[in-house]
C-alpha atoms as a PDB file:
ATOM      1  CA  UNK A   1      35.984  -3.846 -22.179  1.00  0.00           C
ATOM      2  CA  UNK A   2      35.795   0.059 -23.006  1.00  0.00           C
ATOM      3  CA  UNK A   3      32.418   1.313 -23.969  1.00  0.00           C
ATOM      4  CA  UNK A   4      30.899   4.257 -25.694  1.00  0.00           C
ATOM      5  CA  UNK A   5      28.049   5.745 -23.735  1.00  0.00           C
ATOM      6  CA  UNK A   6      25.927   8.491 -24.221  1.00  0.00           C
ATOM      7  CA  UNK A   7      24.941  11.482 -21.464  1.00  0.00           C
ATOM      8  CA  UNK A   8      21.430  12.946 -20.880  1.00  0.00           C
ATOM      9  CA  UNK A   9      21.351  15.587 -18.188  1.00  0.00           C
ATOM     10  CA  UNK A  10      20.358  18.587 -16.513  1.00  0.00           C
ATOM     11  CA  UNK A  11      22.262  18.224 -13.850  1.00  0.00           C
ATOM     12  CA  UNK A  12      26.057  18.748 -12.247  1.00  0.00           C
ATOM     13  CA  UNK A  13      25.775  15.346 -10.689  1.00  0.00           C
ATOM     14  CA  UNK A  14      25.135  13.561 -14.342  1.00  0.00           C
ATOM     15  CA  UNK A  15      28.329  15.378 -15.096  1.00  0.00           C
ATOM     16  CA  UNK A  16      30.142  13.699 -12.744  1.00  0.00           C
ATOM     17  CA  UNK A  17      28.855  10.524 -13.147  1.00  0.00           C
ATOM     18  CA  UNK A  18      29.380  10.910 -16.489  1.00  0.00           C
ATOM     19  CA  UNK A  19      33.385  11.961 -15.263  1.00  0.00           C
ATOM     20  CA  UNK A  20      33.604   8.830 -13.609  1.00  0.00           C
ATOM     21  CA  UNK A  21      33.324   6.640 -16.138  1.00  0.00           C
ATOM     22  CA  UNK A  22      35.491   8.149 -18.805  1.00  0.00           C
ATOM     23  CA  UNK A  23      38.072   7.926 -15.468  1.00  0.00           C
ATOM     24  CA  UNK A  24      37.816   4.234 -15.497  1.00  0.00           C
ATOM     25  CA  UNK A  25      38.151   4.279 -19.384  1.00  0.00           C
ATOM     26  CA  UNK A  26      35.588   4.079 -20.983  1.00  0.00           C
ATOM     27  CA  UNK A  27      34.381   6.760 -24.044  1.00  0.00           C
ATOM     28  CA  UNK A  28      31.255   9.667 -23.779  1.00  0.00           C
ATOM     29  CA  UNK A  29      30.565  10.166 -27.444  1.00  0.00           C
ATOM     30  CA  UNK A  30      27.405  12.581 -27.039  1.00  0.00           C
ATOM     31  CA  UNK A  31      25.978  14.631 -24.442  1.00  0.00           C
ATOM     32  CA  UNK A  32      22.388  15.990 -24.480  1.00  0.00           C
ATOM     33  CA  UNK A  33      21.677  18.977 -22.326  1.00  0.00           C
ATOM     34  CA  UNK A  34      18.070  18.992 -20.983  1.00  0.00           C
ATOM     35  CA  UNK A  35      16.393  22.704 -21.192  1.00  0.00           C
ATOM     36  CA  UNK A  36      13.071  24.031 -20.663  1.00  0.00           C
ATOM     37  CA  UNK A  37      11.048  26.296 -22.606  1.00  0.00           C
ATOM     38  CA  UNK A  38       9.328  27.157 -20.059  1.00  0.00           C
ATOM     39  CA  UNK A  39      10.782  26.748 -16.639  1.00  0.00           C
ATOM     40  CA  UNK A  40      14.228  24.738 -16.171  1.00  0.00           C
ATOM     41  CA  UNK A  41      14.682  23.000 -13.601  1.00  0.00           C
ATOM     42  CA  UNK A  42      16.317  24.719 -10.024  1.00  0.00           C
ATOM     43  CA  UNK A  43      19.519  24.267  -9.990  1.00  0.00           C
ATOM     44  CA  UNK A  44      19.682  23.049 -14.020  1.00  0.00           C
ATOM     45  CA  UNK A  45      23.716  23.282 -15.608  1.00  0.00           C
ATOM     46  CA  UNK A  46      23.974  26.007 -18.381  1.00  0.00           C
ATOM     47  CA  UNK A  47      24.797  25.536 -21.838  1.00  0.00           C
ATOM     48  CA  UNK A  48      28.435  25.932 -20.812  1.00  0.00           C
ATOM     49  CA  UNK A  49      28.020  23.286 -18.305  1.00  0.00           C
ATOM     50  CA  UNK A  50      29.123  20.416 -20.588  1.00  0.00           C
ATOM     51  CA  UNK A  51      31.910  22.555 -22.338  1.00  0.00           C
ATOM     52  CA  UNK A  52      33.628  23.280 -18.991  1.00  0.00           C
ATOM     53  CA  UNK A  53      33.709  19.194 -18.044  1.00  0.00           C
ATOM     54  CA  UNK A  54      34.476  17.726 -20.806  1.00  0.00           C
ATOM     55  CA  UNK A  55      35.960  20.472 -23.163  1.00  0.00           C
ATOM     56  CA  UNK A  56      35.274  20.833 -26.915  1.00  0.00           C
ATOM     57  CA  UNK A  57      35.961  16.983 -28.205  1.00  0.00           C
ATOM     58  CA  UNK A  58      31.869  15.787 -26.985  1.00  0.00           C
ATOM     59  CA  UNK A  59      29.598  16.399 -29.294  1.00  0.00           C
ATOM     60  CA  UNK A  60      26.341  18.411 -26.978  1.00  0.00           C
ATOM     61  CA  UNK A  61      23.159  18.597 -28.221  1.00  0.00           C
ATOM     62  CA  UNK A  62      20.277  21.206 -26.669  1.00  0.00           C
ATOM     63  CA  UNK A  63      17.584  18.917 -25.892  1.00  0.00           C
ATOM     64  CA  UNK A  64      13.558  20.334 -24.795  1.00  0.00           C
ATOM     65  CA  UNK A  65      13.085  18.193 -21.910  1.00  0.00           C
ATOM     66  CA  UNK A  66       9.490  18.079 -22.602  1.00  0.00           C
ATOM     67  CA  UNK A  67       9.714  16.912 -26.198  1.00  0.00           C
ATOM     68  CA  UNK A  68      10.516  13.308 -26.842  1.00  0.00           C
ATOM     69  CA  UNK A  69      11.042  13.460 -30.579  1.00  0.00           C
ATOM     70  CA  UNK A  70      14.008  15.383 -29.839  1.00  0.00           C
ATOM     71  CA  UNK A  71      15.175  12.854 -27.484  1.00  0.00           C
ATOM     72  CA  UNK A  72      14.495  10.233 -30.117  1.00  0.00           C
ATOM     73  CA  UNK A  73      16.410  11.686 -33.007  1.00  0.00           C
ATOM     74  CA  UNK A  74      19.388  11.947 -29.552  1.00  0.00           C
ATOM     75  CA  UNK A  75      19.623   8.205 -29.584  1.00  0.00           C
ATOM     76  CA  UNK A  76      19.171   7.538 -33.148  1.00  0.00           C
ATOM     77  CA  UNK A  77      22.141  10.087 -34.220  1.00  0.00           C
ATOM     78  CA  UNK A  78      24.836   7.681 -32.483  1.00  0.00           C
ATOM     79  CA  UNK A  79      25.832   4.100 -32.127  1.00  0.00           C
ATOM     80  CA  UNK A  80      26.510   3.672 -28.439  1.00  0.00           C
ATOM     81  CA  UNK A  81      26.543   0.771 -25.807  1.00  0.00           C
ATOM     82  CA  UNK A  82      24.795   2.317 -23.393  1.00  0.00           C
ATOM     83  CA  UNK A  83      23.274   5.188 -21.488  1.00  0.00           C
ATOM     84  CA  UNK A  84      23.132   7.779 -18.084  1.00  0.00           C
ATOM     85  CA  UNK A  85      20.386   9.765 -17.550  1.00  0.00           C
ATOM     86  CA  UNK A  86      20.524  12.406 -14.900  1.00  0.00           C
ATOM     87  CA  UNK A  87      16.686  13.679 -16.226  1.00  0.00           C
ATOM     88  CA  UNK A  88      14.264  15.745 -14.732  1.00  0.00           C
ATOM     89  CA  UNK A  89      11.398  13.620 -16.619  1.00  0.00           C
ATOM     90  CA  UNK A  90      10.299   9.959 -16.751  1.00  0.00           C
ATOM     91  CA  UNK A  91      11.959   8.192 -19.939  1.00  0.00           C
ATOM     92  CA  UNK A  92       9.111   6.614 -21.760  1.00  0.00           C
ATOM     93  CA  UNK A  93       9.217   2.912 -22.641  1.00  0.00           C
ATOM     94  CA  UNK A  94      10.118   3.522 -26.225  1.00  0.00           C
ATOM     95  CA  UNK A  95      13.005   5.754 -25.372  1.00  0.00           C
ATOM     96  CA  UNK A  96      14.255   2.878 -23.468  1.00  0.00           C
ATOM     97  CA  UNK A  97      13.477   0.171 -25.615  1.00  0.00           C
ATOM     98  CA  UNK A  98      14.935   2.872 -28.584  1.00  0.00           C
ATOM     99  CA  UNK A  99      18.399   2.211 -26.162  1.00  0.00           C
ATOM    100  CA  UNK A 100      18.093  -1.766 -25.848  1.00  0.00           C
ATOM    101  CA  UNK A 101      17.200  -1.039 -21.776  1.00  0.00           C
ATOM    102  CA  UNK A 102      20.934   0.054 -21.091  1.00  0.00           C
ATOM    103  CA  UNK A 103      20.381   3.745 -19.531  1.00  0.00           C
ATOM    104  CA  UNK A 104      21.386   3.685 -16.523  1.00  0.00           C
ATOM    105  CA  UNK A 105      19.996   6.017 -13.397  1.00  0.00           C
ATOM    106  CA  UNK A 106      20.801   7.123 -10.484  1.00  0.00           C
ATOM    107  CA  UNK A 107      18.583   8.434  -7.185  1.00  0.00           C
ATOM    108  CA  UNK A 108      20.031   9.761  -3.803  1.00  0.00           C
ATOM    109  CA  UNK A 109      18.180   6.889  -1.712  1.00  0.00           C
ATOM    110  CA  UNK A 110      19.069   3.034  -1.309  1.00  0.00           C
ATOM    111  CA  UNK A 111      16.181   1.766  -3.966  1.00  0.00           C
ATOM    112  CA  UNK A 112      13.360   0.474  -3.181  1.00  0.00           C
ATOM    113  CA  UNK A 113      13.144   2.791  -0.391  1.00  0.00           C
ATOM    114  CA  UNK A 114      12.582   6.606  -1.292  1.00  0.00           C
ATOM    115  CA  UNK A 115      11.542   5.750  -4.872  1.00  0.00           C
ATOM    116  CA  UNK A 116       9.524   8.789  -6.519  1.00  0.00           C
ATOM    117  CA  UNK A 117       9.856  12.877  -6.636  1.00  0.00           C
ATOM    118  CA  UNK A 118      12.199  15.474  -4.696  1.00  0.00           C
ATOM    119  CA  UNK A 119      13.952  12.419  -2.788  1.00  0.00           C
ATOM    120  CA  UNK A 120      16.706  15.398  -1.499  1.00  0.00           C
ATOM    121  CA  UNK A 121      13.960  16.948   0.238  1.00  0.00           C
ATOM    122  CA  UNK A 122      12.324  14.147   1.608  1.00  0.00           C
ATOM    123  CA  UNK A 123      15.184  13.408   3.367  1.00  0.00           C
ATOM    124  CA  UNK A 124      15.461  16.750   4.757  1.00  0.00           C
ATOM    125  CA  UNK A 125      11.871  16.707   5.814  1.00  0.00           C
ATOM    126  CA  UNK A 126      11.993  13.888   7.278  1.00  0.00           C
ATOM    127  CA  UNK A 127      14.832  13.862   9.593  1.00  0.00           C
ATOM    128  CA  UNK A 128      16.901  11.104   8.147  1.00  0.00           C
ATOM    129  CA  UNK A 129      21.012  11.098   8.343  1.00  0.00           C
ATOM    130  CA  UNK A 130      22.170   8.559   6.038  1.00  0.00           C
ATOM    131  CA  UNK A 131      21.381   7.434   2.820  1.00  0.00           C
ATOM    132  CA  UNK A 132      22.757   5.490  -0.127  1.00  0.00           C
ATOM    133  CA  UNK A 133      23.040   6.772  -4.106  1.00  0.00           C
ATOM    134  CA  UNK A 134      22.304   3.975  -6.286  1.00  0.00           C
ATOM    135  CA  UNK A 135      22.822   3.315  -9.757  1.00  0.00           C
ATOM    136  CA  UNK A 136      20.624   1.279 -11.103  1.00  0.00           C
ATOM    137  CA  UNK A 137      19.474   0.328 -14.937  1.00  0.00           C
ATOM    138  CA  UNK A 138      15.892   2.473 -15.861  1.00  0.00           C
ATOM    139  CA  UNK A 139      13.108   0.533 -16.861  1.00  0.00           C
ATOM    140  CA  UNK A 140       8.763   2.079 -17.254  1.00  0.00           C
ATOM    141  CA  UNK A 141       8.568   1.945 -13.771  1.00  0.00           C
ATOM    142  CA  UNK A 142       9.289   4.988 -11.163  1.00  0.00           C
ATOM    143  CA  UNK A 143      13.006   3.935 -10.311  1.00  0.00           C
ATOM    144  CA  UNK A 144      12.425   0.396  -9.789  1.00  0.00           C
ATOM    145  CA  UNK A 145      15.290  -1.406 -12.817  1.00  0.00           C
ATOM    146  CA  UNK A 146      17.641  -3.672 -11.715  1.00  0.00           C
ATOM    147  CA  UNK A 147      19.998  -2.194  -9.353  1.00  0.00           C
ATOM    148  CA  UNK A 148      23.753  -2.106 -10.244  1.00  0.00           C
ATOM    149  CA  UNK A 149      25.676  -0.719  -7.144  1.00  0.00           C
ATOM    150  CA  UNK A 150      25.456   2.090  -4.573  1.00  0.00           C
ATOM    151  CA  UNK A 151      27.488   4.142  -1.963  1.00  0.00           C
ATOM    152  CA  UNK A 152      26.400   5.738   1.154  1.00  0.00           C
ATOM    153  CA  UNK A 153      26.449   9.351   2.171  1.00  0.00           C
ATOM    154  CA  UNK A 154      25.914  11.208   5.050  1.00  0.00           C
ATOM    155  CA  UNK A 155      23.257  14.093   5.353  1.00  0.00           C
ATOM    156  CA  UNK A 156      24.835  17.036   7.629  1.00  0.00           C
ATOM    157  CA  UNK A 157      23.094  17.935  10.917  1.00  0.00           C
ATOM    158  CA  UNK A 158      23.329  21.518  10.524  1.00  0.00           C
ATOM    159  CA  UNK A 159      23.419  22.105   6.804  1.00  0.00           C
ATOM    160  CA  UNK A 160      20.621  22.662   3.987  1.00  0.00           C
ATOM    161  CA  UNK A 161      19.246  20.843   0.672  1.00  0.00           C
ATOM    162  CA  UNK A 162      22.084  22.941  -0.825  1.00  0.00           C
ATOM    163  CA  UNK A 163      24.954  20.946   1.150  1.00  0.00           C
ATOM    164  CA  UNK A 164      22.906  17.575   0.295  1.00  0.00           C
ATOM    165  CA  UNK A 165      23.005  18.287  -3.524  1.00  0.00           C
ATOM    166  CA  UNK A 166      26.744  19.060  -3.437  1.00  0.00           C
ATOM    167  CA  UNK A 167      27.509  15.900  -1.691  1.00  0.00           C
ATOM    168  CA  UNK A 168      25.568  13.750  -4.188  1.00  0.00           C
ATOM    169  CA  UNK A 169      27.773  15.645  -6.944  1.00  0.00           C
ATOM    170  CA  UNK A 170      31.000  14.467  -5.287  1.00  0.00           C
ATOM    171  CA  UNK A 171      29.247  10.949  -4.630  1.00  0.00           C
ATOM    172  CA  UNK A 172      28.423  10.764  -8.191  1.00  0.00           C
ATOM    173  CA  UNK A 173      31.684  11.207  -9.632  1.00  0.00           C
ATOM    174  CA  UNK A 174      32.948   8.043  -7.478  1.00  0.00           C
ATOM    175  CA  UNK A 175      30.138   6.221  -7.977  1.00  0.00           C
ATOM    176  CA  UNK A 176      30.613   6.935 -11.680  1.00  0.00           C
ATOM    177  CA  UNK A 177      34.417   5.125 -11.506  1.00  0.00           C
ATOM    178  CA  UNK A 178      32.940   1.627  -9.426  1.00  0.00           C
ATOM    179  CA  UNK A 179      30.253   1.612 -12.432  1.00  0.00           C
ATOM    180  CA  UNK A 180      33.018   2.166 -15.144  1.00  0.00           C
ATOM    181  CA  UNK A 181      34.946  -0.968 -13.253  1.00  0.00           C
ATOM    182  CA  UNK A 182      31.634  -2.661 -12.978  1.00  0.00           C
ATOM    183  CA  UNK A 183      31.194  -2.651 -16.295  1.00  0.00           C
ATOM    184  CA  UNK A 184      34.411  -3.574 -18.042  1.00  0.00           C
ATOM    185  CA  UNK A 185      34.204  -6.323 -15.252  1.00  0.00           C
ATOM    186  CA  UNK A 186      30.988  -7.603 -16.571  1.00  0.00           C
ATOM    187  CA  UNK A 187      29.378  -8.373 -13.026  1.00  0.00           C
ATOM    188  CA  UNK A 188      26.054  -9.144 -12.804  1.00  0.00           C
ATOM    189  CA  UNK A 189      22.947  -6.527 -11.717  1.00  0.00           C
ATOM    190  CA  UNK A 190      20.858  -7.411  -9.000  1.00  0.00           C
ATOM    191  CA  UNK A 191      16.627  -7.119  -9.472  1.00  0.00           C
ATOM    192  CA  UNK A 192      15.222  -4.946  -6.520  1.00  0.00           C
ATOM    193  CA  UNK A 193      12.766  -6.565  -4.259  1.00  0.00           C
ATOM    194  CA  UNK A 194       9.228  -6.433  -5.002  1.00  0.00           C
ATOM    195  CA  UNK A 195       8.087  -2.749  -4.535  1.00  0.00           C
ATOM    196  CA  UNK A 196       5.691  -3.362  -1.850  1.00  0.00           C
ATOM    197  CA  UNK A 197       8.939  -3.960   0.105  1.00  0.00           C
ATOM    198  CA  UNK A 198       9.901  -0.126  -0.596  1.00  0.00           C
ATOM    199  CA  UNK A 199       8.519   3.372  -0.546  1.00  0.00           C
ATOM    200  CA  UNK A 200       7.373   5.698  -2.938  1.00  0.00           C
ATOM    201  CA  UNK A 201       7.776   9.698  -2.339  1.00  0.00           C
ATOM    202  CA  UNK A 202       5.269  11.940  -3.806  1.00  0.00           C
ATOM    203  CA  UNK A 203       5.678  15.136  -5.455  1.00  0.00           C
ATOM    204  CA  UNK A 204       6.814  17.906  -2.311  1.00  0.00           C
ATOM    205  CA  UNK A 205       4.543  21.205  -3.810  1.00  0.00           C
ATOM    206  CA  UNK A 206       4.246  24.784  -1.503  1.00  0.00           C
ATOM    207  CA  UNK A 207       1.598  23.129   0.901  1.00  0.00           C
ATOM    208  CA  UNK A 208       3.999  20.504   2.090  1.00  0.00           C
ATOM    209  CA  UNK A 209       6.353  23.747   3.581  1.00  0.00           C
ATOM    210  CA  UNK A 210       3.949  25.338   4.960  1.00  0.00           C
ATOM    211  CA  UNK A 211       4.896  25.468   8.541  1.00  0.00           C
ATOM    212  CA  UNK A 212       2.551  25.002  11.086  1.00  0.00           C
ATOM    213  CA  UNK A 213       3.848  25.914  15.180  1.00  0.00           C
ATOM    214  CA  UNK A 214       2.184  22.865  16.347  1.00  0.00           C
ATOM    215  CA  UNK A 215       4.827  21.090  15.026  1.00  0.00           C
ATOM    216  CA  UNK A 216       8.064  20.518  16.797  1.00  0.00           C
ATOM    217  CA  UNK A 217      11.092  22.229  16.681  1.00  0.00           C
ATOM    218  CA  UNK A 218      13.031  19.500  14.935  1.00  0.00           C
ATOM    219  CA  UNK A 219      10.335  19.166  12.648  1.00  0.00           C
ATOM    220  CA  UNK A 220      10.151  22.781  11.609  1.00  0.00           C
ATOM    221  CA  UNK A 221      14.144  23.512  11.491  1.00  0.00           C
ATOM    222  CA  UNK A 222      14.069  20.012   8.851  1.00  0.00           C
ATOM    223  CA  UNK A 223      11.538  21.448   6.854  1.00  0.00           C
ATOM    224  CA  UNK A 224      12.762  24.536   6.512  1.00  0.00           C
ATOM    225  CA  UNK A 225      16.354  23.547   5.379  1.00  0.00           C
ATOM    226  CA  UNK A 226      14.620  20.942   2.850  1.00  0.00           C
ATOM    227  CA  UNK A 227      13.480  24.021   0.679  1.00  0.00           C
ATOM    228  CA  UNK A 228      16.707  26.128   1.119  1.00  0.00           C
ATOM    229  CA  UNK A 229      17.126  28.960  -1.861  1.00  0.00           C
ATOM    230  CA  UNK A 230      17.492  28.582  -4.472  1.00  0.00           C
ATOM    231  CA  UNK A 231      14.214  26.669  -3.823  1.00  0.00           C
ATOM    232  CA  UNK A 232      10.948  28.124  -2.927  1.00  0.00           C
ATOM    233  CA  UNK A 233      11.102  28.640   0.808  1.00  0.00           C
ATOM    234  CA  UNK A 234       8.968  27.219   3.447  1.00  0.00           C
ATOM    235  CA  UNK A 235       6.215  29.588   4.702  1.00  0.00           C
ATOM    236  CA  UNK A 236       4.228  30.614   7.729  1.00  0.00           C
ATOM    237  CA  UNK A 237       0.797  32.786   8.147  1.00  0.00           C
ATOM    238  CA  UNK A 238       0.477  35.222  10.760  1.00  0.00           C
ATOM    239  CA  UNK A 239      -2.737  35.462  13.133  1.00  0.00           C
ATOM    240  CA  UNK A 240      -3.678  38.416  10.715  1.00  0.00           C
ATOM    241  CA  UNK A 241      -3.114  35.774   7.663  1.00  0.00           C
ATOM    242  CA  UNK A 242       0.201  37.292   6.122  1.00  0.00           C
ATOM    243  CA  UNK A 243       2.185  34.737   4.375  1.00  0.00           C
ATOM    244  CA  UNK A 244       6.071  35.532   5.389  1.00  0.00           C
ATOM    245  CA  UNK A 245       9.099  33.108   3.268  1.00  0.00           C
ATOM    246  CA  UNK A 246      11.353  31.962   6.040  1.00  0.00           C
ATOM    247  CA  UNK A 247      15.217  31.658   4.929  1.00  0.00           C
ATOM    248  CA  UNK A 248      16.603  29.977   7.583  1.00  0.00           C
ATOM    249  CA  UNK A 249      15.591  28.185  10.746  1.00  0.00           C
ATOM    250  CA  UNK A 250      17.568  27.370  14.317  1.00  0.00           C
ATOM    251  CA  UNK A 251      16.908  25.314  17.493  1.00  0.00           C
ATOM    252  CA  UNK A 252      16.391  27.513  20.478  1.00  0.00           C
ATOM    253  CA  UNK A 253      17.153  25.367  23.371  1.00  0.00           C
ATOM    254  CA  UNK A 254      17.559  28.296  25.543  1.00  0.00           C
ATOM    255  CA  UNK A 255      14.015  29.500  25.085  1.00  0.00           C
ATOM    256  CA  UNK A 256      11.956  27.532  27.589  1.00  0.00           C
ATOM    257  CA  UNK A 257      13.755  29.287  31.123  1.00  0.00           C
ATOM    258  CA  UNK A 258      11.108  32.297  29.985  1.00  0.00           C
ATOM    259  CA  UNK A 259       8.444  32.375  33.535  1.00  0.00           C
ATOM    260  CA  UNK A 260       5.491  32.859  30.753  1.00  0.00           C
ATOM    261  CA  UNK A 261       7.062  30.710  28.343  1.00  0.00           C
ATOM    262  CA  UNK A 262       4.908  27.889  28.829  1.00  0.00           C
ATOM    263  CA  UNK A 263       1.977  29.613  29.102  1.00  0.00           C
ATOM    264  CA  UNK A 264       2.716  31.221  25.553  1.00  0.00           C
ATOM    265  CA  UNK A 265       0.147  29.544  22.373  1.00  0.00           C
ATOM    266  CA  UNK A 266       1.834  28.009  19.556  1.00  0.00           C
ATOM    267  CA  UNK A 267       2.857  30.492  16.785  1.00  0.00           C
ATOM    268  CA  UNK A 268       3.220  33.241  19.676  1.00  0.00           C
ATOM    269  CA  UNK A 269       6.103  35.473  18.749  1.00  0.00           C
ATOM    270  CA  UNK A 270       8.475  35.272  22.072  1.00  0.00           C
ATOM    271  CA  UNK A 271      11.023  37.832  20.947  1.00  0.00           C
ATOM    272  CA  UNK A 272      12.346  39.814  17.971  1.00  0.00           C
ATOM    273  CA  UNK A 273      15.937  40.603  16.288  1.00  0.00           C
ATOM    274  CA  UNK A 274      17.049  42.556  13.106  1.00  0.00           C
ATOM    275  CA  UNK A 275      19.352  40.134  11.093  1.00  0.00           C
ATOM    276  CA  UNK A 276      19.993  43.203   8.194  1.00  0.00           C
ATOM    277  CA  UNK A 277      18.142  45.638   6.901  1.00  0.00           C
ATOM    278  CA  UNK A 278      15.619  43.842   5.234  1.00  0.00           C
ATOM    279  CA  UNK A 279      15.782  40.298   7.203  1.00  0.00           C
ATOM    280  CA  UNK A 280      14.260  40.368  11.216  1.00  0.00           C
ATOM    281  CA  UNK A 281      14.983  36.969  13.330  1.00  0.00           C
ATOM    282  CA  UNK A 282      12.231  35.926  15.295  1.00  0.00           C
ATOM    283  CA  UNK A 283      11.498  33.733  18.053  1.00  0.00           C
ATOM    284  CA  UNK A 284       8.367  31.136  18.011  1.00  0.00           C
ATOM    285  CA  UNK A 285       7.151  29.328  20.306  1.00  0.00           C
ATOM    286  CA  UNK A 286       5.987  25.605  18.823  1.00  0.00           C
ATOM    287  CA  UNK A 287       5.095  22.116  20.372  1.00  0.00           C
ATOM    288  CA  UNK A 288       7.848  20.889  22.762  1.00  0.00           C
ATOM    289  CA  UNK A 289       9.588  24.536  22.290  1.00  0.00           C
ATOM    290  CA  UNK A 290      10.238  27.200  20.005  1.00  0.00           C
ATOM    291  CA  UNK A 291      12.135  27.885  17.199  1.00  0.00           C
ATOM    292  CA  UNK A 292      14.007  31.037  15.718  1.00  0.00           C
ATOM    293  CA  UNK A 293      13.339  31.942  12.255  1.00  0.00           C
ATOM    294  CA  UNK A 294      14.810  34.451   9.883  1.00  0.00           C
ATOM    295  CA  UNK A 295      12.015  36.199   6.924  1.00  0.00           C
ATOM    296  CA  UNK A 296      12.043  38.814   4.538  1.00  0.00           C
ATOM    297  CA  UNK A 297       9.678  41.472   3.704  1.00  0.00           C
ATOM    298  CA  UNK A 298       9.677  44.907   5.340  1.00  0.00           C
ATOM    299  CA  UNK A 299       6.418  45.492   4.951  1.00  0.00           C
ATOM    300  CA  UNK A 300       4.592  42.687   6.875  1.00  0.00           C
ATOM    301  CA  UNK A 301       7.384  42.725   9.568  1.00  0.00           C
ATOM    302  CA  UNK A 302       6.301  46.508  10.353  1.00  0.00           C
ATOM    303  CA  UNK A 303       2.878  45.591  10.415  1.00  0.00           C
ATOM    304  CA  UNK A 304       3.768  42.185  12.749  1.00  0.00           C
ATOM    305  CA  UNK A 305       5.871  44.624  14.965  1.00  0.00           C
ATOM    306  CA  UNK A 306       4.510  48.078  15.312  1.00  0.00           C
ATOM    307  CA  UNK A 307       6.853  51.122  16.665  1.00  0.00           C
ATOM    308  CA  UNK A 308       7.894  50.351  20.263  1.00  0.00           C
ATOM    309  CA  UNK A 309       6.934  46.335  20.508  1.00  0.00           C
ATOM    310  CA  UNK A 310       9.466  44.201  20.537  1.00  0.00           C
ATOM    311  CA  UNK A 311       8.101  40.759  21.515  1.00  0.00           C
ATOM    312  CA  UNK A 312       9.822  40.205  24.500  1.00  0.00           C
END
């Protein structure tokens, strides 16, 4: 049966989704665009976001993210059979009860495992290769409704958060179509296991990218590409306590044939290399090896390499 749904989103990926369905025929009657007055979130569509998908026929309303009248008088405005929210803030109970529990969510991680905040860069941070993006109908808890379905993508070795999020836009738009066919279908959800069978993911703030050179070189290259621009970047303090953003981070396999190498204290500087005028690549030596890093800032990089040092 072809349904009428409504869209709530900041997002590309809630785009997509949103795509998917209408491609396996079923009818988006109203979108609501989440904004900020204060701070959107990274990576947030524009205004013309919705426009450019779905053209002029969708009714889009500018929704404060933070205000939950608005989102209120949202649902009230249009009879619909159900929801998708792709939204930057927990829906309270009455905005769910408001749409008889049928909003459906997604999140990048096969639920009840990864449950909580910043799931794309957990992943990152924590090594992991494969994961699952499951849609699943919201309830008051932190991402633990009924599941519906979910697909599996792969997290690239040598890319960044940036290459994670575009994947989980394609994945979206497919997973979008099998929820469409789900529905006309009429299959049955499945109820998630108790959550003390999963995990929940806290909040990732600037003190969880701080780097620190006693970790290993796996460990700071996966941090590092969890916070990729246009993210806040991870850090590092030198001995002198200078705080230095670090864009980009590479193994260095190479760098333990140096005679003094292992002799060399973590955070030593083992050799440096101008990238561009205002970027230098350096060389660090960390547990189990050392790591090349690319910062910004002119200023601290003369005072971390004074006229005629190098670092080698």
């Amino acid at each position: 049966m072809r349904r009428r749904f409504l869209l709530i989103t900041t997002s590309k990926s809630g785009l997509e989704f949103a795509r998917g369905l209408r491609y396996s025929g079923h009818r988006l009657i109203g979108i609501g665009r989440g904004y900020s007055r204060s701070q959107s979130p990274i990576s947030a569509i524009t205004a013309s976001g919705p426009k450019v998908s779905f053209a002029e026929g969708v009714p889009t309303w500018e929704i404060d993210i933070d205000d939950k009248k608005e989102l209120s008088r949202f649902f009230d405005e249009f009879d619909f059979d159900f929801a998708v929210a792709s939204w930057p803030r927990l829906l309270s109970a009455g905005i769910i009860e408001l749409a008889n529990n049928r909003i459906v969510g997604t999140h990048p991680t096969p639920l009840p495992f990864g449950r909580g905040r910043h799931p794309l860069h957990w992943l990152r941070a924590l090594g992991l290769r494969r994961s699952r993006l499951t849609a699943f109908w919201l309830d008051k808890g932190v991402d633990t409704g009924r599941k519906i379905w979910s697909i599996g993508f792969s997290i690239s070795r040598f890319g960044n958060v940036r290459d994670d999020l575009r994947t989980v836009e394609r994945k979206s738009l497919l997973l979008g179509i099998i929820l469409g066919l789900i529905l006309r279908l009429g299959v049955e959800t499945r109820a998630l296991p108790p959550k003390k069978l999963g995990t929940l993911w806290a909040k990732r703030g600037e003190a969880d990218s701080v780097i620190d050179f006693r970790m290993s070189p796996k460990a700071i290259v996966c941090h590092v590409r969890a916070v990729a621009m246009p993210w806040p970047q991870a850090t590092f303090f030198d001995s002198d306590g200078g705080e230095h953003r670090i864009f980009d981070a590479r193994y260095a396999p190479l760098a333990g044939l140096r005679p003094s190498f292992r002799w060399e204290t973590f955070g030593a500087i083992l050799r440096r290399e101008s990238s561009s005028p205002t970027r230098l690549r350096i060389l660090v030596r960390c547990f189990g090896g050392a790591v090349w890093l690319v910062i910004q800032e002119p200023e601290s990089i003369a005072k971390l390499f004074p006229t005629g040092t190098n670092g080698d």
